[in-house]
N, C-alpha and C. Protein backbone atom coordinates (compact mmCIF):
# COMPACT_ATOMS: atom_id res chain seq x y z
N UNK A 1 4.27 -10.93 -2.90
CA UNK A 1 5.06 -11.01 -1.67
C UNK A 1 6.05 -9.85 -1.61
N UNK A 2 6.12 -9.31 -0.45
CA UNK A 2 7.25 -8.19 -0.21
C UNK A 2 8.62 -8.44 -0.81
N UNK A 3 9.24 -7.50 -1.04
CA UNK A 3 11.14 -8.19 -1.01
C UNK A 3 11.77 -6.94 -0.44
N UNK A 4 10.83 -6.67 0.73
CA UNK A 4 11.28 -6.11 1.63
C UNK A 4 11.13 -6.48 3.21
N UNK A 5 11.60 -7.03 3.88
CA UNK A 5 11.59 -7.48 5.31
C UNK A 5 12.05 -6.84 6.86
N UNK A 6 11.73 -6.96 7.58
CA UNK A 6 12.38 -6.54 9.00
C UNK A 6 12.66 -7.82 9.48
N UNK A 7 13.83 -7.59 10.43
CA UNK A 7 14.55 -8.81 11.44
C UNK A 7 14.67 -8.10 12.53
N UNK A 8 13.87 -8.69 13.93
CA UNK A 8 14.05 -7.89 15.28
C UNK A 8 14.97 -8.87 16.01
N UNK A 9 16.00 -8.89 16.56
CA UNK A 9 16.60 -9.82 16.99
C UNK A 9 17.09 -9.32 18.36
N UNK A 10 17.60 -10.60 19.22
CA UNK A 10 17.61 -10.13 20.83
C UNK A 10 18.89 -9.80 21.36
N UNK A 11 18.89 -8.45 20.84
CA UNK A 11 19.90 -7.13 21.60
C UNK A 11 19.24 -6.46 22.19
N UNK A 12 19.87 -4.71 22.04
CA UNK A 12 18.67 -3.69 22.86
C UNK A 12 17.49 -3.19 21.50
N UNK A 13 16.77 -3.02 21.28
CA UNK A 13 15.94 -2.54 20.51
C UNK A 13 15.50 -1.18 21.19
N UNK A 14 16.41 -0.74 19.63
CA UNK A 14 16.52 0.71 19.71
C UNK A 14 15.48 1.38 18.41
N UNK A 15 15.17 2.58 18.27
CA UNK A 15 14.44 3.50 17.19
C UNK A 15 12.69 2.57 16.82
N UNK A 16 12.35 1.85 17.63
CA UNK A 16 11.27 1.87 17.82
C UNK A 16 9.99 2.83 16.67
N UNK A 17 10.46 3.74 16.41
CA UNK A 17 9.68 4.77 15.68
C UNK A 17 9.82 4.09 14.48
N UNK A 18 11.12 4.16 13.63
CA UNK A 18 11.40 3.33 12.96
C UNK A 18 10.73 2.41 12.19
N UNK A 19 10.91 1.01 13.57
CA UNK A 19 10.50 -0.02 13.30
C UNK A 19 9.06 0.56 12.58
N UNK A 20 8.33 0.69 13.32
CA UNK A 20 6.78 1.42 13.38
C UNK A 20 6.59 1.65 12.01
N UNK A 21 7.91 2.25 11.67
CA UNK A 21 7.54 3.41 10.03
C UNK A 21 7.39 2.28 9.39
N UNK A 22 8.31 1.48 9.69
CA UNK A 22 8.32 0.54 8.03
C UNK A 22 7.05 -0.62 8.22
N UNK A 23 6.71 -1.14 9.89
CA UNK A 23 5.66 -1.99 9.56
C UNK A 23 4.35 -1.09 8.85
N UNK A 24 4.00 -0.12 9.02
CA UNK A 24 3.19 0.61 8.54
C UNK A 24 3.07 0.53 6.49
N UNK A 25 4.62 0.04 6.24
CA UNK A 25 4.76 0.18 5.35
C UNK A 25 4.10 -1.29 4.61
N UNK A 26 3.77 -2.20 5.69
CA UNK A 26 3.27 -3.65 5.23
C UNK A 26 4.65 -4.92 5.25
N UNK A 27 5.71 -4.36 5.55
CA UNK A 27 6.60 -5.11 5.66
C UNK A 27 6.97 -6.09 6.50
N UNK A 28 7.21 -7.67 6.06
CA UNK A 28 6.77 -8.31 7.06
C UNK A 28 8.37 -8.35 8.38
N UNK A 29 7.46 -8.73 9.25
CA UNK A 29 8.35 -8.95 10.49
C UNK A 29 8.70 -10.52 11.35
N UNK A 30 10.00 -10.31 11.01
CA UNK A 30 10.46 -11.88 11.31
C UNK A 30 11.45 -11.60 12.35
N UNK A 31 10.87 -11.97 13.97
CA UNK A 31 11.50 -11.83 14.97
C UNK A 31 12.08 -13.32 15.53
N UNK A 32 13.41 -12.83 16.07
CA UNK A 32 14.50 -13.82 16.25
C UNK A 32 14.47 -14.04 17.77
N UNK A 33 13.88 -15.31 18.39
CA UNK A 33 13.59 -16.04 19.35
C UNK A 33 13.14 -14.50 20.57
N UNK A 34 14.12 -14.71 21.59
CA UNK A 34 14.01 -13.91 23.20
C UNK A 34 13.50 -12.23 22.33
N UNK A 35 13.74 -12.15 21.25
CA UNK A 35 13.14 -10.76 20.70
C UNK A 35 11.96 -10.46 21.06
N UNK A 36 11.14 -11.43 21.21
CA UNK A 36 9.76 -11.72 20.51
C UNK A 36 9.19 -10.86 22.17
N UNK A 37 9.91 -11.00 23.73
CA UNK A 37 9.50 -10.45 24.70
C UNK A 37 10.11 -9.17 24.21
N UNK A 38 10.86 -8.22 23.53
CA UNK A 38 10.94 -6.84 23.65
C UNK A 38 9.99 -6.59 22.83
N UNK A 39 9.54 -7.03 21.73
CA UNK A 39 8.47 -6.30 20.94
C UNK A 39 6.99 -6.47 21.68
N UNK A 40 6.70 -7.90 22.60
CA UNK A 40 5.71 -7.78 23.55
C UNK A 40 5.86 -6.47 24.28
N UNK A 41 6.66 -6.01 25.01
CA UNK A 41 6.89 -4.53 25.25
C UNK A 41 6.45 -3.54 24.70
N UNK A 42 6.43 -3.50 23.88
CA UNK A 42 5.99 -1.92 22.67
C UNK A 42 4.60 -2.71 21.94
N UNK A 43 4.13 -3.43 22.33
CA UNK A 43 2.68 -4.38 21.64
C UNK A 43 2.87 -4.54 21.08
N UNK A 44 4.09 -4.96 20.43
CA UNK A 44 3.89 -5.10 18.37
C UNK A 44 4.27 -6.75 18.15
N UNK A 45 3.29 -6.90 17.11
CA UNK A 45 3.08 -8.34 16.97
C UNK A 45 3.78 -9.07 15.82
N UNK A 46 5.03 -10.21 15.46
CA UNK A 46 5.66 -10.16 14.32
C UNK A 46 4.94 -10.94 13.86
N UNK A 47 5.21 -11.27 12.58
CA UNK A 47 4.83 -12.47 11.27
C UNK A 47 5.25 -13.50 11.86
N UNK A 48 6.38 -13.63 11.86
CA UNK A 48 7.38 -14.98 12.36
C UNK A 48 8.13 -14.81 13.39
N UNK A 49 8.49 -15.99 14.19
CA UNK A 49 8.88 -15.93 15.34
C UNK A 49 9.92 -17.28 15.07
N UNK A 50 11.14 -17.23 14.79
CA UNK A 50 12.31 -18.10 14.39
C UNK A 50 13.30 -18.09 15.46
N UNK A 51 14.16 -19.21 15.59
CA UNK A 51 15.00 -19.82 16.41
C UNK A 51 15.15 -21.01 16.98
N UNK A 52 15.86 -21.34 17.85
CA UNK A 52 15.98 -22.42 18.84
C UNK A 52 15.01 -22.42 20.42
N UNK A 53 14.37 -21.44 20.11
CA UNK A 53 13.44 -20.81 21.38
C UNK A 53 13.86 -20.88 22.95
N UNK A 54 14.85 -20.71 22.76
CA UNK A 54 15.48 -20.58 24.25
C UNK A 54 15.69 -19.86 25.29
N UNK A 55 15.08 -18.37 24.56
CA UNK A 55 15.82 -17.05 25.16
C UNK A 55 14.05 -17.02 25.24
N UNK A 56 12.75 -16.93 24.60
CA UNK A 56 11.71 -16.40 24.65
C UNK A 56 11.35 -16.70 26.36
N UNK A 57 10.56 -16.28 26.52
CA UNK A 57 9.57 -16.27 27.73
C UNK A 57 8.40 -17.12 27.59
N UNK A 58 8.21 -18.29 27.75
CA UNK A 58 7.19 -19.49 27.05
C UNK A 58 5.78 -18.92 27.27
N UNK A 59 5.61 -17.83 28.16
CA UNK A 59 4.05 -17.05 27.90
C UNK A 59 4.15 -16.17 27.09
N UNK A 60 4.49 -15.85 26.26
CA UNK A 60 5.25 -14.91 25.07
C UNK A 60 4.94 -15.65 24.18
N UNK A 61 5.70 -16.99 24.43
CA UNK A 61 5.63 -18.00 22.93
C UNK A 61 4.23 -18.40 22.70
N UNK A 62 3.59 -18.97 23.90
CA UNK A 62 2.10 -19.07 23.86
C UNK A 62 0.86 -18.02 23.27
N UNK A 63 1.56 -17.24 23.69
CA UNK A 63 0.43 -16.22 23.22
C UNK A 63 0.66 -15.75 21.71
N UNK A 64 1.71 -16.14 20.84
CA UNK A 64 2.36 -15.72 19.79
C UNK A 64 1.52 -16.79 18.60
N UNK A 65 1.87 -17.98 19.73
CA UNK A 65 0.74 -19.14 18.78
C UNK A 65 -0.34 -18.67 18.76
N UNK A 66 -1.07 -18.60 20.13
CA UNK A 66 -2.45 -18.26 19.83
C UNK A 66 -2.99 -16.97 19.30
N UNK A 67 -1.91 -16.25 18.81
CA UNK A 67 -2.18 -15.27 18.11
C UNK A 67 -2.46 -15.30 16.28
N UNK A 68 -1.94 -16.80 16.15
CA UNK A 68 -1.61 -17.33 14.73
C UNK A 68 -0.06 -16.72 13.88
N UNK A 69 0.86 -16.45 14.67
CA UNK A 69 2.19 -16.08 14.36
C UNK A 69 3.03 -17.37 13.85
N UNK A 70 3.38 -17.85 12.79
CA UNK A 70 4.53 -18.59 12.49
C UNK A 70 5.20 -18.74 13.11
N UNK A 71 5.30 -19.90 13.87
CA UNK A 71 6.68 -20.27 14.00
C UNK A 71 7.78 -21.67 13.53
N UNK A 72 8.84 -20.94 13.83
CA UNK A 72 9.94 -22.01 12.86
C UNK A 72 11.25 -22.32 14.21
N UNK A 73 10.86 -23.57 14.98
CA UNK A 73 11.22 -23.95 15.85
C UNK A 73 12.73 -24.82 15.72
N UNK A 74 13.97 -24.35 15.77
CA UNK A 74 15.43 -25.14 15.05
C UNK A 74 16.04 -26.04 16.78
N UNK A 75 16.64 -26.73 16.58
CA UNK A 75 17.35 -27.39 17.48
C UNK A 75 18.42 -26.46 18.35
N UNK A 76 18.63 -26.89 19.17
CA UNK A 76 19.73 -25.68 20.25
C UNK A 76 21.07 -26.16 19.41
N UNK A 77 21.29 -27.13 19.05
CA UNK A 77 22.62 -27.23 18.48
C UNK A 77 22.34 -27.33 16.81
N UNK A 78 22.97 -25.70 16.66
CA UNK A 78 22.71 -25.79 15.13
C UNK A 78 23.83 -24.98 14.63
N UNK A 79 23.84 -24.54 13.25
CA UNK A 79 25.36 -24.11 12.33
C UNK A 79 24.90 -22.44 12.58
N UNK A 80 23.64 -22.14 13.05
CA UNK A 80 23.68 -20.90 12.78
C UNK A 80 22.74 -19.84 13.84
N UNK A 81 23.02 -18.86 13.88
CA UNK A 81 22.84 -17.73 15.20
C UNK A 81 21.00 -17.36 14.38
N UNK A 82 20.48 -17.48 15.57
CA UNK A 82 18.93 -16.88 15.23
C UNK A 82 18.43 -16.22 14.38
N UNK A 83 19.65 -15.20 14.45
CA UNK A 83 19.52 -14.03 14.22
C UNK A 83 20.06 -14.25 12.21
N UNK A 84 20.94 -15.49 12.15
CA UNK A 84 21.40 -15.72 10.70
C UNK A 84 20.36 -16.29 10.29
N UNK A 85 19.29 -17.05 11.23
CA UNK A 85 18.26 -18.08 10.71
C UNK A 85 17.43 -17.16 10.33
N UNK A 86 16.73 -15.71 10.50
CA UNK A 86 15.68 -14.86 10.25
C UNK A 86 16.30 -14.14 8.88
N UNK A 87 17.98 -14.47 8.75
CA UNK A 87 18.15 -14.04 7.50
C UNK A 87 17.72 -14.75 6.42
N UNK A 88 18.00 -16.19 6.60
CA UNK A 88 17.85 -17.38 5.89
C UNK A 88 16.30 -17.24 5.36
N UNK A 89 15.71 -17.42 6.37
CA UNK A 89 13.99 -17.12 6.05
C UNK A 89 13.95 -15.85 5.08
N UNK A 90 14.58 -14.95 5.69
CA UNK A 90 14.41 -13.61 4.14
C UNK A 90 14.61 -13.75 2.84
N UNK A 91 15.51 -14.48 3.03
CA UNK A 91 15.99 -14.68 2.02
C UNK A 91 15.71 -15.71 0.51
N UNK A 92 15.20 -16.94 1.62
CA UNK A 92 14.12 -17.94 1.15
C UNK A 92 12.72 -17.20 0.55
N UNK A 93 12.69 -16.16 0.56
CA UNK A 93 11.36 -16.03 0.29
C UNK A 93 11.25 -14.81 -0.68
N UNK A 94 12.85 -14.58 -1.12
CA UNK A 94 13.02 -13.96 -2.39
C UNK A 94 13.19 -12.28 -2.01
N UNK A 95 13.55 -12.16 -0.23
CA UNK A 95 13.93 -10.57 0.34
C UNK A 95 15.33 -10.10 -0.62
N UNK A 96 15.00 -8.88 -1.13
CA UNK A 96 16.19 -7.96 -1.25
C UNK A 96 16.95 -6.95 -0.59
N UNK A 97 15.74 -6.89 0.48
CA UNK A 97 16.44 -5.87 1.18
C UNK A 97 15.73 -6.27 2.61
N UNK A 98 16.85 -6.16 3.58
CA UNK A 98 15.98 -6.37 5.49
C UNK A 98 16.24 -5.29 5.95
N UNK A 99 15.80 -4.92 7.20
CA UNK A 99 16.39 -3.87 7.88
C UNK A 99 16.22 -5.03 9.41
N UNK A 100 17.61 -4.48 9.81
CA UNK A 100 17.47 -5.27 11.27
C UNK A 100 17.63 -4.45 12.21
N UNK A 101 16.77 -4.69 13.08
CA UNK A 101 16.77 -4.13 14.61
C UNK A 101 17.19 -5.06 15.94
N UNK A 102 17.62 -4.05 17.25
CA UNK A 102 17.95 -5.00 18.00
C UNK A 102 19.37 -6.14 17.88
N UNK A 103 20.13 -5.43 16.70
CA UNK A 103 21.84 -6.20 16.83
C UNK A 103 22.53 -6.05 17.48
N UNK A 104 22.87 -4.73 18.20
CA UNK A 104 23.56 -4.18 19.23
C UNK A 104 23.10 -4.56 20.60
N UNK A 105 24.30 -5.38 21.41
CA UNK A 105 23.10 -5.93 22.70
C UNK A 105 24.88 -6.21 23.84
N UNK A 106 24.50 -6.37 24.77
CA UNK A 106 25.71 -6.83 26.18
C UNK A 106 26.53 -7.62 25.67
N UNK A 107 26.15 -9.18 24.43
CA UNK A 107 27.13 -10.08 23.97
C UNK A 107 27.85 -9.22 23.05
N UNK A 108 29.59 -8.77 22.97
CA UNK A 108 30.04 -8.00 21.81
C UNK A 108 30.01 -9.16 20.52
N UNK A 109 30.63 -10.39 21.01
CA UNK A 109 30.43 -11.75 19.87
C UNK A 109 28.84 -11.75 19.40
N UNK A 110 27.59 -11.59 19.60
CA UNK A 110 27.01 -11.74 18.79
C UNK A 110 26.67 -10.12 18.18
N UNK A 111 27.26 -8.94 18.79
CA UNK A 111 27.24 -8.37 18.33
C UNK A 111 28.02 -7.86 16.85
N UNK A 112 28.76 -8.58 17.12
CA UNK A 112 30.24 -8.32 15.56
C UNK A 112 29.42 -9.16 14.90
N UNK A 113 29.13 -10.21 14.92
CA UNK A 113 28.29 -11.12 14.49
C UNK A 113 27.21 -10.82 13.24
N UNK A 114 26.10 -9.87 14.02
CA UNK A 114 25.39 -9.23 13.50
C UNK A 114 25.65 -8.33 12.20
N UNK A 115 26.77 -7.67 12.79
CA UNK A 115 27.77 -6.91 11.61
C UNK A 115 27.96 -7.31 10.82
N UNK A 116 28.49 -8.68 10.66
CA UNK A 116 29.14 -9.20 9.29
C UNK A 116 28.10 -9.91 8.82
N UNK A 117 27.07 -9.86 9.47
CA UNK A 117 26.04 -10.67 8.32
C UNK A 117 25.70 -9.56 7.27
N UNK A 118 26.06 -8.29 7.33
CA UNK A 118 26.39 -7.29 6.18
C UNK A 118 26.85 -8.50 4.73
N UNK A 119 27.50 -9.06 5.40
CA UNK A 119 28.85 -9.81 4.10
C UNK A 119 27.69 -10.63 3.78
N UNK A 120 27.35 -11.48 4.29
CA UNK A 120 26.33 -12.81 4.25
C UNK A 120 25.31 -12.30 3.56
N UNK A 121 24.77 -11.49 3.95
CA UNK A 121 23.48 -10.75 3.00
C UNK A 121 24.01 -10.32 1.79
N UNK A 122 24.97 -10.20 1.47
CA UNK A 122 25.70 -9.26 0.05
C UNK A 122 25.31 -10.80 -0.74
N UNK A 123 25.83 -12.08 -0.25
CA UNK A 123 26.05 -13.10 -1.08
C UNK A 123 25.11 -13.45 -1.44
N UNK A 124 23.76 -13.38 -0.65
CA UNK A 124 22.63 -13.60 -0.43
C UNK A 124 21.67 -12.41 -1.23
N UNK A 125 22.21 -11.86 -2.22
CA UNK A 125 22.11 -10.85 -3.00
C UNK A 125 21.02 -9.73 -1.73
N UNK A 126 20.99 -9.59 -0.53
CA UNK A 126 20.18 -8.82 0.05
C UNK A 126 21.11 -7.63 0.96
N UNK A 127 20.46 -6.26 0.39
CA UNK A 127 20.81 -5.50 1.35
C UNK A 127 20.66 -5.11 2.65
N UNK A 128 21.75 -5.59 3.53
CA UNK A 128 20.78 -5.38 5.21
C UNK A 128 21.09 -4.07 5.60
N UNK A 129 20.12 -3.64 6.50
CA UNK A 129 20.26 -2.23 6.93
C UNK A 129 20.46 -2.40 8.70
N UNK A 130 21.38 -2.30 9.29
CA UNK A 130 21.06 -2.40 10.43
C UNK A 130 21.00 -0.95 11.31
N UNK A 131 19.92 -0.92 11.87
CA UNK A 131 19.05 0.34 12.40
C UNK A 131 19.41 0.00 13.77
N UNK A 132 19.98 1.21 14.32
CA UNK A 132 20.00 1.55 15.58
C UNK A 132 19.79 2.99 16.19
N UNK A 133 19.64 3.30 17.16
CA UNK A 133 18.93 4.94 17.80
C UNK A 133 19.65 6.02 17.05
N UNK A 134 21.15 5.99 16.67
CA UNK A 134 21.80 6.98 16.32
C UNK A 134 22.47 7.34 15.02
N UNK A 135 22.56 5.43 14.56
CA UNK A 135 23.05 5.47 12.62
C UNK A 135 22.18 4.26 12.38
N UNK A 136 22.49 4.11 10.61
CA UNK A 136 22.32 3.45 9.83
C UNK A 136 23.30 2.59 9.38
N UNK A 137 23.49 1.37 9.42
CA UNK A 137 25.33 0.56 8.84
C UNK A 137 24.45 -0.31 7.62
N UNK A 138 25.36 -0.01 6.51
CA UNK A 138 25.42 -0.88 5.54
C UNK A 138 26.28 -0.98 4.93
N UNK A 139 26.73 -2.71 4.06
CA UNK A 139 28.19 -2.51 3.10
C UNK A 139 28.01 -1.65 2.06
N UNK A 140 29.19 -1.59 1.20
CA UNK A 140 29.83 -1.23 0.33
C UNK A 140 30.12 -1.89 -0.41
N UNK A 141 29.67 -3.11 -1.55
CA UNK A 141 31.15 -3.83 -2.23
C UNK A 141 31.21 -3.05 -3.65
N UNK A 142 29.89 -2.20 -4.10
CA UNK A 142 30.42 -1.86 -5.53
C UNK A 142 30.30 -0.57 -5.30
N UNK A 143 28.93 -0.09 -5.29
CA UNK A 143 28.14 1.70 -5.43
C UNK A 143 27.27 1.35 -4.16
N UNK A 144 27.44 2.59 -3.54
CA UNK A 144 26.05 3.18 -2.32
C UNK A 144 25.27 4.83 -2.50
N UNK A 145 24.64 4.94 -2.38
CA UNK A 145 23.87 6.56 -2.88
C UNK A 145 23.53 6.38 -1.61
N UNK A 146 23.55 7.52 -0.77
CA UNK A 146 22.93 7.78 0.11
C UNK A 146 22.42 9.57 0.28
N UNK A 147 21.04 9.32 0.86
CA UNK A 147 20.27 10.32 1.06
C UNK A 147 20.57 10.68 2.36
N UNK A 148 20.51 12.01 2.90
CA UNK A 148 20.87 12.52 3.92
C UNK A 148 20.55 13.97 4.12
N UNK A 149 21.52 14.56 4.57
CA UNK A 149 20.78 16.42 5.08
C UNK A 149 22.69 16.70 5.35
N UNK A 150 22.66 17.91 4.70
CA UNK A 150 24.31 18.87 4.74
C UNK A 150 24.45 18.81 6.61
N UNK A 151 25.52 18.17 7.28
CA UNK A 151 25.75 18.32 8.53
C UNK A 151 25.38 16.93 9.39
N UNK A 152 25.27 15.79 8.42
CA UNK A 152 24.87 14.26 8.64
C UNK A 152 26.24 13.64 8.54
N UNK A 153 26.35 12.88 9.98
CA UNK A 153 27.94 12.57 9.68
C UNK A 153 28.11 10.73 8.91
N UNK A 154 29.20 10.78 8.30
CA UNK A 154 29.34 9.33 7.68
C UNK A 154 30.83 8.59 8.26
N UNK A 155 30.77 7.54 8.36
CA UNK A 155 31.96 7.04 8.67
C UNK A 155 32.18 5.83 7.82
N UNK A 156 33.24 5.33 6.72
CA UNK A 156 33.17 4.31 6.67
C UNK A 156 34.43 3.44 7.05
N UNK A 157 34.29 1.76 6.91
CA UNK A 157 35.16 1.21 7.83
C UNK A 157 35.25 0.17 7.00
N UNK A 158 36.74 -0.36 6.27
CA UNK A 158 37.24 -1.52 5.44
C UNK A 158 37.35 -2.54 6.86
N UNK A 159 36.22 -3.42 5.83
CA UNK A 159 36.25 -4.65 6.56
C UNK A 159 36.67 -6.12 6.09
N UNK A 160 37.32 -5.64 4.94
CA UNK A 160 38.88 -6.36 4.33
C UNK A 160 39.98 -6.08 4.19
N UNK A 161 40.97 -6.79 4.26
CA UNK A 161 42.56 -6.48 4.36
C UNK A 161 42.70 -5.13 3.14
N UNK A 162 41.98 -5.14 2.28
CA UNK A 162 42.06 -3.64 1.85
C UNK A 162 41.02 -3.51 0.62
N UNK A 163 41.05 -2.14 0.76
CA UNK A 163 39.95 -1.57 0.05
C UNK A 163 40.57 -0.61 -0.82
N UNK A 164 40.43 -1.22 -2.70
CA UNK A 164 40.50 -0.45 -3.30
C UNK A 164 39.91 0.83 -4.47
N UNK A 165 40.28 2.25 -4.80
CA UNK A 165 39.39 2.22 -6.18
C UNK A 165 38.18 3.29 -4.74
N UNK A 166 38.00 3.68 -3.87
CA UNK A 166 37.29 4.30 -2.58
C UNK A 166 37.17 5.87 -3.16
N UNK A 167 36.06 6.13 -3.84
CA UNK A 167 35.34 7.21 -4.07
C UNK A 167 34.59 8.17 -3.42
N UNK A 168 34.69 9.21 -2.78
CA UNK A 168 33.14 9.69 -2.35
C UNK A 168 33.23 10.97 -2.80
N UNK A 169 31.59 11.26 -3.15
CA UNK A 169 30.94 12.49 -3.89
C UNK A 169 29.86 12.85 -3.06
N UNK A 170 29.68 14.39 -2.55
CA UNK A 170 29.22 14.72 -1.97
C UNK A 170 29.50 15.21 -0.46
N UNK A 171 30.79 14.79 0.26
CA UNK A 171 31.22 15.32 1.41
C UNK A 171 32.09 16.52 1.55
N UNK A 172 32.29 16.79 2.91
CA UNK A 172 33.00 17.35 3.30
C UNK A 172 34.60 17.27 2.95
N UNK A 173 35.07 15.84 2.92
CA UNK A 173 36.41 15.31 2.82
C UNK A 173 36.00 14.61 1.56
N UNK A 174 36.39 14.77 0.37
CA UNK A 174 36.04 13.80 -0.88
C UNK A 174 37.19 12.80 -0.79
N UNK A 175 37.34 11.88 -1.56
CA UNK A 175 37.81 10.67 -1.46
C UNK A 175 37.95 10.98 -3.30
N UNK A 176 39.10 10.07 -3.61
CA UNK A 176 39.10 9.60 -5.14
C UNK A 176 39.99 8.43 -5.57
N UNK A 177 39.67 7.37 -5.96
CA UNK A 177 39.97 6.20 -6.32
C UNK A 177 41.40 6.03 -4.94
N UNK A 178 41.00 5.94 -3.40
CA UNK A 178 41.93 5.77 -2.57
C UNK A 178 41.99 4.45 -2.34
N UNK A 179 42.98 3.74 -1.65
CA UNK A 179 43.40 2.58 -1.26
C UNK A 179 42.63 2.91 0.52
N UNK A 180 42.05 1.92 1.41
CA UNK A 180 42.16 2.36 2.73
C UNK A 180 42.45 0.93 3.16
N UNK A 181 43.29 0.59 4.14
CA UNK A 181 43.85 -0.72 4.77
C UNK A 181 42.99 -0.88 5.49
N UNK A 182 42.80 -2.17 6.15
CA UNK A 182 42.12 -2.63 7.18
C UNK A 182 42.40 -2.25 8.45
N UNK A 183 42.09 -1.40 9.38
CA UNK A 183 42.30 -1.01 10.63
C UNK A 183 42.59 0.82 10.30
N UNK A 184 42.24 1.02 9.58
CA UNK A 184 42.24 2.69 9.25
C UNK A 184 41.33 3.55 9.42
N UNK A 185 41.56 4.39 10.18
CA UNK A 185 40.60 5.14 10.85
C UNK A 185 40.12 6.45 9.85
N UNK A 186 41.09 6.29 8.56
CA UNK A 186 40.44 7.14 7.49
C UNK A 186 39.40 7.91 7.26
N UNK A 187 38.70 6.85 7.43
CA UNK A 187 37.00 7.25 7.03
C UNK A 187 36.21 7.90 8.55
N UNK A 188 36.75 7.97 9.54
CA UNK A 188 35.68 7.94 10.44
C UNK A 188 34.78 9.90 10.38
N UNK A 189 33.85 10.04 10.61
CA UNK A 189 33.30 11.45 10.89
C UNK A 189 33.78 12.05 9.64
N UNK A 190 33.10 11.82 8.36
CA UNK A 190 33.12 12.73 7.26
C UNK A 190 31.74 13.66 7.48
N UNK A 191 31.19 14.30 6.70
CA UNK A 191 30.08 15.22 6.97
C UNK A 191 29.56 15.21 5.43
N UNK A 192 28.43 15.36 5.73
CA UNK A 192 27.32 15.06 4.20
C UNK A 192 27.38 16.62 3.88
N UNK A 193 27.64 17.45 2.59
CA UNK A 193 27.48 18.38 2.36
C UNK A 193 26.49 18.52 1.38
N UNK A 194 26.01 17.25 0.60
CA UNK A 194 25.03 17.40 -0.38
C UNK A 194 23.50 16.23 0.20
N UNK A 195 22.43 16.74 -0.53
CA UNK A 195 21.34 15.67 0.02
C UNK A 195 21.64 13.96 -0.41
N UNK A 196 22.31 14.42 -1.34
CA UNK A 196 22.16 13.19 -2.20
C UNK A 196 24.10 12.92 -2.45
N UNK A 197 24.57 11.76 -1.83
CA UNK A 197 26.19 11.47 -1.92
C UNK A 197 26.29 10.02 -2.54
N UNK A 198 27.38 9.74 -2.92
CA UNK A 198 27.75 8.37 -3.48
C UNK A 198 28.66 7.81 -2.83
N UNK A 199 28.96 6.91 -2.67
CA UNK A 199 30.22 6.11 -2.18
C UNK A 199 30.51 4.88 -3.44
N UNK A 200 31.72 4.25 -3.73
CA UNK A 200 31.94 3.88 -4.76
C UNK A 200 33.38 3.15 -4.20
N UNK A 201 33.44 1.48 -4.67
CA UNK A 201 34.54 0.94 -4.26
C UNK A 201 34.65 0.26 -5.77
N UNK A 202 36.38 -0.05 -5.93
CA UNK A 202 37.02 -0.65 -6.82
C UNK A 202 36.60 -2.58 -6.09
N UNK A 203 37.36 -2.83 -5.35
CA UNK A 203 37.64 -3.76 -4.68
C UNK A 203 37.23 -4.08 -2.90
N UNK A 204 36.97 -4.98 -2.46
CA UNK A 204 36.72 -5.19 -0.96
C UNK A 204 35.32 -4.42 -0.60
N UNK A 205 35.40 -4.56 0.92
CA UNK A 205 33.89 -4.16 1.62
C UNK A 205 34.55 -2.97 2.21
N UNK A 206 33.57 -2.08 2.25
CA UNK A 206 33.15 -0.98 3.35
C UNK A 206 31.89 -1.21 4.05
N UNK A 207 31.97 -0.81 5.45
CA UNK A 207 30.70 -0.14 5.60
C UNK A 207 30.72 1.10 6.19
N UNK A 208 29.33 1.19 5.43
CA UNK A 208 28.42 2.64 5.61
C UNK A 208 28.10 3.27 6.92
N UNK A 209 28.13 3.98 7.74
CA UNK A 209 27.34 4.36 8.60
C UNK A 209 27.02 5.51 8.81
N UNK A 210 26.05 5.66 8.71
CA UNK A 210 25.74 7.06 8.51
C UNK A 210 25.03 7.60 9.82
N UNK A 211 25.33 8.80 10.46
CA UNK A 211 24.31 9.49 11.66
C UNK A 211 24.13 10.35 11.23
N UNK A 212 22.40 10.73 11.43
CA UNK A 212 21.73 12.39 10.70
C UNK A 212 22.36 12.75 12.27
N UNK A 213 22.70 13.89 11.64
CA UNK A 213 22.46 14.95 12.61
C UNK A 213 21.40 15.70 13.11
């Protein structure tokens, strides 16, 4: 079994190419309810089809069955967002790493949402990647290596009352065992000067975001 996963969930679904690369890669795809009509859009067919099914298009859902697609049908009143339930499933099934598409969408609440399931996945020992047209966001709580190209911008952003022990190797602006508070615009638009950079925290979350240039 993979312990690598995708989560398409119903925002805008963006980088499409992307997605593409990694199903190619055999990775399975576990789409989160009303998702399931944007990937009908681009023909692409998921593994699983999870939620409260409220948002789908019921000729969508039909054809998903008769396609032989999983589905995992939850009650409208439940503890957790679709989009946490396609984590749950990843996670159940021994994922270390997701990449999610489609977090960024018109609701900003389920959009922050999306964000902090960064945290939720950390506990959940899984790294989420959330993929959108222009960056990459992932936490921070111990070490991050990231691959990139000299002129790739990085931003990162304490998403606890503070962040200590904040390293980086490889930029433009280096960092060394800094403190950054919560609401500090510190980190925003550093620049990758090497292929290969580190990021490195004492204490608390960052996240990552990285845009190639």
């Amino acid at each position: 079994m993979s312990d690598t996963f995708i989560i398409v969930t119903n925002g805008i679904l963006e980088n499409v190419d992307k997605l593409r690369q990694l199903m190619r890669e055999g990775y399975p795809l576990v789409c989160a309810d009303g998702a399931a009509d944007s990937l009908k859009a681009f023909n692409i067919l998921p593994d699983v089809l999870i939620g409260d099914l409220d948002s789908i298009d019921p000729a969508t859902q039909k054809n998903l069955e008769q396609e032989g697609v999983i589905v995992e049908k939850w009650p409208a009143e439940k503890d957790y967002t679709d989009t946490e339930l396609a984590l749950l499933y990843c996670s159940q099934r021994e994922a270390n790493q997701v990449f999610l598409f489609g977090s960024i969408g018109s609701r900003l609440d389920h959009s922050l949402a999306n964000v902090f399931l960064t945290v939720r996945a950390q506990k959940l020992g899984i790294r989420l990647y959330i993929v959108t047209d222009t960056s990459i966001v992932t936490l921070v709580d111990k070490e991050l290596f990231l691959k990139g190209k000299p002129g790739d911008l990085l931003s990162i952003l304490p998403i606890t009352n503070q962040v200590t022990g904040a390293t980086l190797k490889g930029f433009k602006y280096p960092l060394e065992n800094a403190a950054i508070e919560l609401g500090s615009t510190l980190g925003i638009s550093n620049e990758f000067l090497a292929a290969e950079t580190s990021i490195t925290v004492k204490s608390g979350y960052l996240l990552a975001i990285h845009t190639p240039g």
